[in-house]
Protein backbone atom coordinates (compact mmCIF):
# COMPACT_ATOMS: atom_id res chain seq x y z
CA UNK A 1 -11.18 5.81 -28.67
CA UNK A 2 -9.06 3.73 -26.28
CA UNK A 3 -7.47 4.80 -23.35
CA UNK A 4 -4.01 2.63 -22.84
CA UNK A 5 -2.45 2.28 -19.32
CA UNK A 6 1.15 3.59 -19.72
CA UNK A 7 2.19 2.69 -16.42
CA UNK A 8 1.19 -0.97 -16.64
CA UNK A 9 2.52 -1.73 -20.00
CA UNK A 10 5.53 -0.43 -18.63
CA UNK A 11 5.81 -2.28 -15.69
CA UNK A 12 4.86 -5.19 -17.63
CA UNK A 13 7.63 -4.44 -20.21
CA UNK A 14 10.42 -3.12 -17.82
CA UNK A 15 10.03 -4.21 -14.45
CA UNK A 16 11.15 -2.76 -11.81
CA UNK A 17 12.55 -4.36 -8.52
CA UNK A 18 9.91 -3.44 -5.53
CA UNK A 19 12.64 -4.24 -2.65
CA UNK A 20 13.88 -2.54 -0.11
CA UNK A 21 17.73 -2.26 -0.48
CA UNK A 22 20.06 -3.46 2.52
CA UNK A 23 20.74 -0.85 4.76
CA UNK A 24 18.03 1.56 4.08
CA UNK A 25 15.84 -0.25 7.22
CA UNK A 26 17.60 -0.74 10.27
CA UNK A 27 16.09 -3.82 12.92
CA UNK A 28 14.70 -1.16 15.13
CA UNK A 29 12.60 0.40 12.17
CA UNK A 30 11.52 -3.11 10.80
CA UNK A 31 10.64 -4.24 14.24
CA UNK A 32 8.12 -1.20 15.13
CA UNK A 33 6.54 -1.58 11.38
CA UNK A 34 5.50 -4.91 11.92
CA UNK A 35 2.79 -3.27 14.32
CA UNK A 36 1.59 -0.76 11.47
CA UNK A 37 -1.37 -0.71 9.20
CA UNK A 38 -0.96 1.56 6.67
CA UNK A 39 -4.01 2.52 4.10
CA UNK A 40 -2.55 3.82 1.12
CA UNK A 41 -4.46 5.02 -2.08
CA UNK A 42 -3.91 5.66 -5.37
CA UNK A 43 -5.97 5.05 -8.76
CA UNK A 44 -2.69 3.31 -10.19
CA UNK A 45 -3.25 0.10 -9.84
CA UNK A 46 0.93 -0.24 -10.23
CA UNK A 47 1.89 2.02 -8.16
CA UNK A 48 -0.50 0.25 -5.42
CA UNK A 49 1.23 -2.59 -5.61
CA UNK A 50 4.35 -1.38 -5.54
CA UNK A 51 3.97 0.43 -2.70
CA UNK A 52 1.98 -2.50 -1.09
CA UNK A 53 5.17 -4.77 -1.81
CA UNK A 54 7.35 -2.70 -0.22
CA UNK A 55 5.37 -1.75 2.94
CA UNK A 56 4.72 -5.75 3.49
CA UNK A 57 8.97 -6.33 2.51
CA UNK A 58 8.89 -4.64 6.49
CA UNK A 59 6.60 -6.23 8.22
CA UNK A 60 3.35 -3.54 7.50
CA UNK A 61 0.06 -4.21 7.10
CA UNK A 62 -1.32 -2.70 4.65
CA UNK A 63 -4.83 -1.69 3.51
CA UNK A 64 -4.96 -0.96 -0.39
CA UNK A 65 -7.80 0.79 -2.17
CA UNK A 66 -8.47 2.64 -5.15
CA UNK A 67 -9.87 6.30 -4.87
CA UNK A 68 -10.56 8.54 -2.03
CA UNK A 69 -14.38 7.46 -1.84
CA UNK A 70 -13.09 4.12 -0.75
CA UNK A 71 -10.79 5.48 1.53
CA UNK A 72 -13.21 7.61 3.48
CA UNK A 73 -15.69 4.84 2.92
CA UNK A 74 -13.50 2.21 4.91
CA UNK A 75 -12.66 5.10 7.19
CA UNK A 76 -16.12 5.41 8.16
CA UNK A 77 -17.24 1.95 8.61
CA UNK A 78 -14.45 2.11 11.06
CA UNK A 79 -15.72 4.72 13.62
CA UNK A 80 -19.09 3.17 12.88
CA UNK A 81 -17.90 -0.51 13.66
CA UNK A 82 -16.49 1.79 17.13
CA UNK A 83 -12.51 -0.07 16.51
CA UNK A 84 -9.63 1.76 16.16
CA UNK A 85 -8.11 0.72 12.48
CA UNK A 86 -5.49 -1.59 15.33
CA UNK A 87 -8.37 -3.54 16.28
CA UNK A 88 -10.23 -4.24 13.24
């Protein structure tokens, strides 16, 4: 048995356009994002970067991982490494 990833063939097939339209994010809003870091997860390695792309098309950083045992795994080595996610 194979197991075929639906969401990337269609990305890869049809596209879609990961901007942020005109309008939708005003200065003010662009200029306070550039001081984020956001960690988003999500087993979709397409909808990752999707989200990723758009989040950086503002100014955010972002942190990217794939399940929630990464996600509390980088959580952690933060409070152990005694930083706030702003100063790591």
């Amino acid at each position: 048995m194979e197991i075929i990833d639906v969401e990337k063939i269609l990305a890869e097939v049809a596209p879609t356009s990961e901007s942020i339209s005109v309008g939708v994010v005003d200065a003010e809003t662009a200029h306070k994002a550039i001081s984020l870091r956001v960690l988003t997860v999500d087993d979709s390695s397409v909808a990752r970067k999707q989200v990723t792309r758009c989040l950086q098309t503002v100014g955010v950083e972002v942190v990217a991982l794939n399940d929630g045992r990464q996600a509390l795994d980088y959580l952690r080595k933060l409070v152990d490494d005694g930083k706030k996610p702003e100063e790591e």
